[in-house]
C-alpha atoms as a PDB file:
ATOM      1  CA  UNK A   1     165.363  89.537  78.041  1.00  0.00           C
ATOM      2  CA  UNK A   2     162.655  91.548  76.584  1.00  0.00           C
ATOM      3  CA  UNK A   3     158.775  90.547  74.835  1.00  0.00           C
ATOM      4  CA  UNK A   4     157.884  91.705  71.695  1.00  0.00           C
ATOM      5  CA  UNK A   5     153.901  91.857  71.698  1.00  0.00           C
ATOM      6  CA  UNK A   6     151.725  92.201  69.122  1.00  0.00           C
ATOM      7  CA  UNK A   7     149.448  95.444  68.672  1.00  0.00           C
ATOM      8  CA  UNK A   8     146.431  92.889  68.126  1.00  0.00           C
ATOM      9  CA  UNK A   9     146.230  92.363  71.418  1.00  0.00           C
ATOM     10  CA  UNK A  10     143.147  93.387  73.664  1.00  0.00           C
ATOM     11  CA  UNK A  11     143.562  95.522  76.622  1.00  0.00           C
ATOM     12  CA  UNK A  12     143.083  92.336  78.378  1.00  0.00           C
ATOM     13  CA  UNK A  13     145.827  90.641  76.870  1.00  0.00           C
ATOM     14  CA  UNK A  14     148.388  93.630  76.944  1.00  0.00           C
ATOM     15  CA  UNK A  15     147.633  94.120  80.805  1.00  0.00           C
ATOM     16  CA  UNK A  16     148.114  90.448  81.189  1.00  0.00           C
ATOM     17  CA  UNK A  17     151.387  90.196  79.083  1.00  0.00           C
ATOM     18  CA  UNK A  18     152.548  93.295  81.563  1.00  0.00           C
ATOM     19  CA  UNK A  19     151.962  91.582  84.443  1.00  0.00           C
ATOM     20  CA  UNK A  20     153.380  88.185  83.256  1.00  0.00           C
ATOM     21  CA  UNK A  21     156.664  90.119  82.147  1.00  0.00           C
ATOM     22  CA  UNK A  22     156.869  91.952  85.564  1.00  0.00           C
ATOM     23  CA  UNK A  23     156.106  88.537  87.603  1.00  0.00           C
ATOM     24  CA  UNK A  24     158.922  86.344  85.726  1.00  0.00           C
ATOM     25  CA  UNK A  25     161.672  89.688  85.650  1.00  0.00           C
ATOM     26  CA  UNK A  26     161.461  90.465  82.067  1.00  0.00           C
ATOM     27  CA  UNK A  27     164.000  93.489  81.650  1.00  0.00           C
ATOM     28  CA  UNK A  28     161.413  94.866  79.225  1.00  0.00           C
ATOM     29  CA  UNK A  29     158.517  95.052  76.361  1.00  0.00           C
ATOM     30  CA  UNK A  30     159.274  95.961  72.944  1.00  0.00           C
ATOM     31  CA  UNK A  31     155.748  97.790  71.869  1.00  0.00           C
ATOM     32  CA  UNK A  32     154.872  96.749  69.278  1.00  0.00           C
ATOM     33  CA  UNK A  33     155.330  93.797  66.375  1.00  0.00           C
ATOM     34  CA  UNK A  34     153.722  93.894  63.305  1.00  0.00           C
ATOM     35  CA  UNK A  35     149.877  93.300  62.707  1.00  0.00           C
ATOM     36  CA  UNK A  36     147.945  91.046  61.131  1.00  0.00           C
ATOM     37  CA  UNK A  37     145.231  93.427  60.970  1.00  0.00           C
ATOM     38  CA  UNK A  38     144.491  95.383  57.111  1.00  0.00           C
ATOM     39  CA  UNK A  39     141.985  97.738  58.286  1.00  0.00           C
ATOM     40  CA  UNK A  40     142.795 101.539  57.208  1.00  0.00           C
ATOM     41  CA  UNK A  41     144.751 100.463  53.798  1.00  0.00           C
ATOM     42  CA  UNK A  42     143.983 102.496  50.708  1.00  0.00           C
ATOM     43  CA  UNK A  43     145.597  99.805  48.440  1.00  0.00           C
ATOM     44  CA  UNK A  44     143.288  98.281  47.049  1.00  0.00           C
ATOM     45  CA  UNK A  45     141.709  95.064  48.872  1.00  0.00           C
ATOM     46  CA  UNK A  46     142.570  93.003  45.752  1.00  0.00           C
ATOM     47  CA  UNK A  47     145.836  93.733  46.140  1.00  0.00           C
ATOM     48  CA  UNK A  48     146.418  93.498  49.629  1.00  0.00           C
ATOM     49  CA  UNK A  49     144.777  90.756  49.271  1.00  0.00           C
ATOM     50  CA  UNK A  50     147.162  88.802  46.480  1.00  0.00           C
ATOM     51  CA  UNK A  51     149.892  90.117  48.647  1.00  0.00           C
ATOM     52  CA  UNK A  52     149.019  87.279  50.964  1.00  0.00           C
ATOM     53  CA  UNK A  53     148.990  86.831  54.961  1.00  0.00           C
ATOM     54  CA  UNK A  54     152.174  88.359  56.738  1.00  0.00           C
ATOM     55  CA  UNK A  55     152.650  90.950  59.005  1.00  0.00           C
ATOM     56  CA  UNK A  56     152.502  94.691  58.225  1.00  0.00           C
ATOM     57  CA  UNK A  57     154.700  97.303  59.750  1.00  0.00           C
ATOM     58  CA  UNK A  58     155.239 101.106  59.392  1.00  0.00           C
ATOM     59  CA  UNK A  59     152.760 103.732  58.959  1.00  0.00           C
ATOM     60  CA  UNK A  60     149.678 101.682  59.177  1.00  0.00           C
ATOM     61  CA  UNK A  61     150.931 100.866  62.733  1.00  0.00           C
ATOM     62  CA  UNK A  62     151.373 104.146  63.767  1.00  0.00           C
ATOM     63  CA  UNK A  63     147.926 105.071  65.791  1.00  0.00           C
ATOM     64  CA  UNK A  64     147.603 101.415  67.680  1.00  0.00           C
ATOM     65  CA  UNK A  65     151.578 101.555  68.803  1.00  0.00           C
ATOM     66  CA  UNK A  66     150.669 104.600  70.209  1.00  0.00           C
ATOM     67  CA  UNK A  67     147.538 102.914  71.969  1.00  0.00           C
ATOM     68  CA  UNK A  68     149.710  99.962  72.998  1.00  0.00           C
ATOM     69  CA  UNK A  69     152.887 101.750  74.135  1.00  0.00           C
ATOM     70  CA  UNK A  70     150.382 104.225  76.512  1.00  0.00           C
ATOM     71  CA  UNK A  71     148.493 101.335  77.907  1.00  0.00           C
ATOM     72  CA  UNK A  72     151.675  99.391  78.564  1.00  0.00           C
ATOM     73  CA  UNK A  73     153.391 102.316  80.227  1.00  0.00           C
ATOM     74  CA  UNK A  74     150.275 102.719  82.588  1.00  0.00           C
ATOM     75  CA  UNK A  75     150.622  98.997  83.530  1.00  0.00           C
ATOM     76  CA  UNK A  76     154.612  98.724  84.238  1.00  0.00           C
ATOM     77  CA  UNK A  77     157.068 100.490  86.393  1.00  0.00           C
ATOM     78  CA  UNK A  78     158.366 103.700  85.001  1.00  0.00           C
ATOM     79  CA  UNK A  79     162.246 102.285  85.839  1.00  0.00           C
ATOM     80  CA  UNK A  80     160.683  99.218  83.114  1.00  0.00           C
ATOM     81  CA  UNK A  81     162.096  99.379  79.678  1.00  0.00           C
ATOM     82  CA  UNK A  82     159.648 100.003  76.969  1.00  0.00           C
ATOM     83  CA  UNK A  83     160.718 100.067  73.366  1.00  0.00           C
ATOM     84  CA  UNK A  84     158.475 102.133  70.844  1.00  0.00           C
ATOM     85  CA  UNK A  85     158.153 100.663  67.575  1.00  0.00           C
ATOM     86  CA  UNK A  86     155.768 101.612  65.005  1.00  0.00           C
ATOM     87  CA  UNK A  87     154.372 103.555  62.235  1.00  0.00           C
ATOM     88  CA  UNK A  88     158.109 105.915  63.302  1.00  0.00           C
ATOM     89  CA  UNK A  89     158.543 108.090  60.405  1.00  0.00           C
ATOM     90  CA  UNK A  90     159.647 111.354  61.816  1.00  0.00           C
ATOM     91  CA  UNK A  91     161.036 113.296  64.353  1.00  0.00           C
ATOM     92  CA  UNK A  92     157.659 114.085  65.466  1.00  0.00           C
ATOM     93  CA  UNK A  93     156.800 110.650  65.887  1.00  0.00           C
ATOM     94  CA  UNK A  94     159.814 109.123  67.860  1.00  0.00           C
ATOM     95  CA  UNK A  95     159.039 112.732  70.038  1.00  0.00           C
ATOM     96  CA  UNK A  96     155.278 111.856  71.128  1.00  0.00           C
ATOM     97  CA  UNK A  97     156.814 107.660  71.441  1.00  0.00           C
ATOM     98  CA  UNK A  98     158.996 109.639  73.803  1.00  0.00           C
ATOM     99  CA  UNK A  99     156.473 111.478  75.652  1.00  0.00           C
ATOM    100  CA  UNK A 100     154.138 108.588  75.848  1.00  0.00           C
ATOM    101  CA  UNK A 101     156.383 106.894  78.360  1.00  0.00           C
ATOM    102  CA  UNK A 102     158.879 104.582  75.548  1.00  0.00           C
ATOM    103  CA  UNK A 103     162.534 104.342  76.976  1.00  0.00           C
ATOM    104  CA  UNK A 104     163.787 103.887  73.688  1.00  0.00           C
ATOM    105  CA  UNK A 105     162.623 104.029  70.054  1.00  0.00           C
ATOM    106  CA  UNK A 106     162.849 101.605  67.517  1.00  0.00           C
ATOM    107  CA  UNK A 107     162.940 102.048  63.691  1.00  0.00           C
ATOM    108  CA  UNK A 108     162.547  99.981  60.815  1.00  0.00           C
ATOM    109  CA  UNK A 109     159.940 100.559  57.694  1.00  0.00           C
ATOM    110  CA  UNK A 110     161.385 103.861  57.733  1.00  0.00           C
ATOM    111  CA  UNK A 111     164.985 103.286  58.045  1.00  0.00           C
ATOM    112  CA  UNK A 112     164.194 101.048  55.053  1.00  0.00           C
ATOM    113  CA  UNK A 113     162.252 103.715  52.756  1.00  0.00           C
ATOM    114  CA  UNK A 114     164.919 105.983  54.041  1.00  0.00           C
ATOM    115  CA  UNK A 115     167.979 105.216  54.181  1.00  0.00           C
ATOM    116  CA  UNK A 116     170.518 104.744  56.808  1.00  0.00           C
ATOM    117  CA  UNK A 117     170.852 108.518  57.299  1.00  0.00           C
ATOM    118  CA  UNK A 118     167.180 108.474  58.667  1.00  0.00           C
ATOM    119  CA  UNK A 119     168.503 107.795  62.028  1.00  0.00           C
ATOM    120  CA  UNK A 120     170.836 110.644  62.479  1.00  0.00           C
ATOM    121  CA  UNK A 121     168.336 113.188  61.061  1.00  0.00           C
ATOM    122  CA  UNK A 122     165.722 111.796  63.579  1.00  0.00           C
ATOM    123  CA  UNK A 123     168.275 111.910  66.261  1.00  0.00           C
ATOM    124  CA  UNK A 124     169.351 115.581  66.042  1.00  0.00           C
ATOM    125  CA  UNK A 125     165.877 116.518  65.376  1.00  0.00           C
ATOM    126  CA  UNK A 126     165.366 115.025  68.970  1.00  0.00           C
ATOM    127  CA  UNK A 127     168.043 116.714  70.475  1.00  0.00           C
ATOM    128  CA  UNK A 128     167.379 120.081  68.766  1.00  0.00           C
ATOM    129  CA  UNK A 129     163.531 119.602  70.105  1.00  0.00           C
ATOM    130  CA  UNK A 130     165.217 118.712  73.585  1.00  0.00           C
ATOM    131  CA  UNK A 131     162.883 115.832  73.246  1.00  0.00           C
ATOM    132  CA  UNK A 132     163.909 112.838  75.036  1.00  0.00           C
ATOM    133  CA  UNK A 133     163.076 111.256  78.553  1.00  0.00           C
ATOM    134  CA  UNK A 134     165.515 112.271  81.203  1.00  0.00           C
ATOM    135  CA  UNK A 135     169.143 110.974  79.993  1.00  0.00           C
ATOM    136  CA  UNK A 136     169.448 111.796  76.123  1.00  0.00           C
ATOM    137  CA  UNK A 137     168.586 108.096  74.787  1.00  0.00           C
ATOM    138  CA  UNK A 138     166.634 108.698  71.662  1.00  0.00           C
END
């Protein structure tokens, strides 16, 4: 069993949620769900705003996933699980998820926007980069 959490969370509330997940023998923490947050948009806030409530995923994600994934890391075993997911777009992203500690990565705006050959061109990007975390599980 693994926790989604939310990258609204304080640091507070993230190093809680670690702890919590480590005390009860959670296999793992998928980092991060979507936010309710808007801040950083260039839509217009009209729009955003007539778009209603609901959470937001993919590139305006990317920067506090990063935040979340590092400061979970730092609070959990490094045999843990951690899923990245996130504002992953490229190669270069699911790299630096990799590098920040995540286990595995998780896509889904950009498989979306992409196309399901998104994964295989981020996957041999990864492997041609060298770029995963011990076994090859990118």
């Amino acid at each position: 069993m693994l926790v989604k959490i939310a990258p609204d969370l304080d640091d507070a509330a993230l190093d809680a949620v670690c702890a919590l997940a480590l005390e009860i023998g959670l296999a793992g923490i998928i980092a991060t769900n979507t936010t309710v947050g808007r801040e950083g948009l260039t839509t217009d806030a009209a729009v955003v705003e007539a778009a209603g409530a609901g959470g937001l995923s993919g590139a305006p994600l990317r920067e506090r996933s990063l935040q979340v994934l590092r400061r979970v890391r730092a609070a959990v075993p490094e045999d843990f699980c951690v899923i990245a997911v996130g504002g992953i777009d490229t190669a270069a992203d699911a790299a630096e998820r990799l590098a920040a500690g995540a286990t595995l990565v998780q896509g889904y705006t950009a498989f979306l926007y992409r196309g399901p050959f998104w994964a295989r061109q981020i996957t041999r990007s990864l492997a041609r980069r060298g770029a995963t975390r011990g076994t090859a599980r990118a």
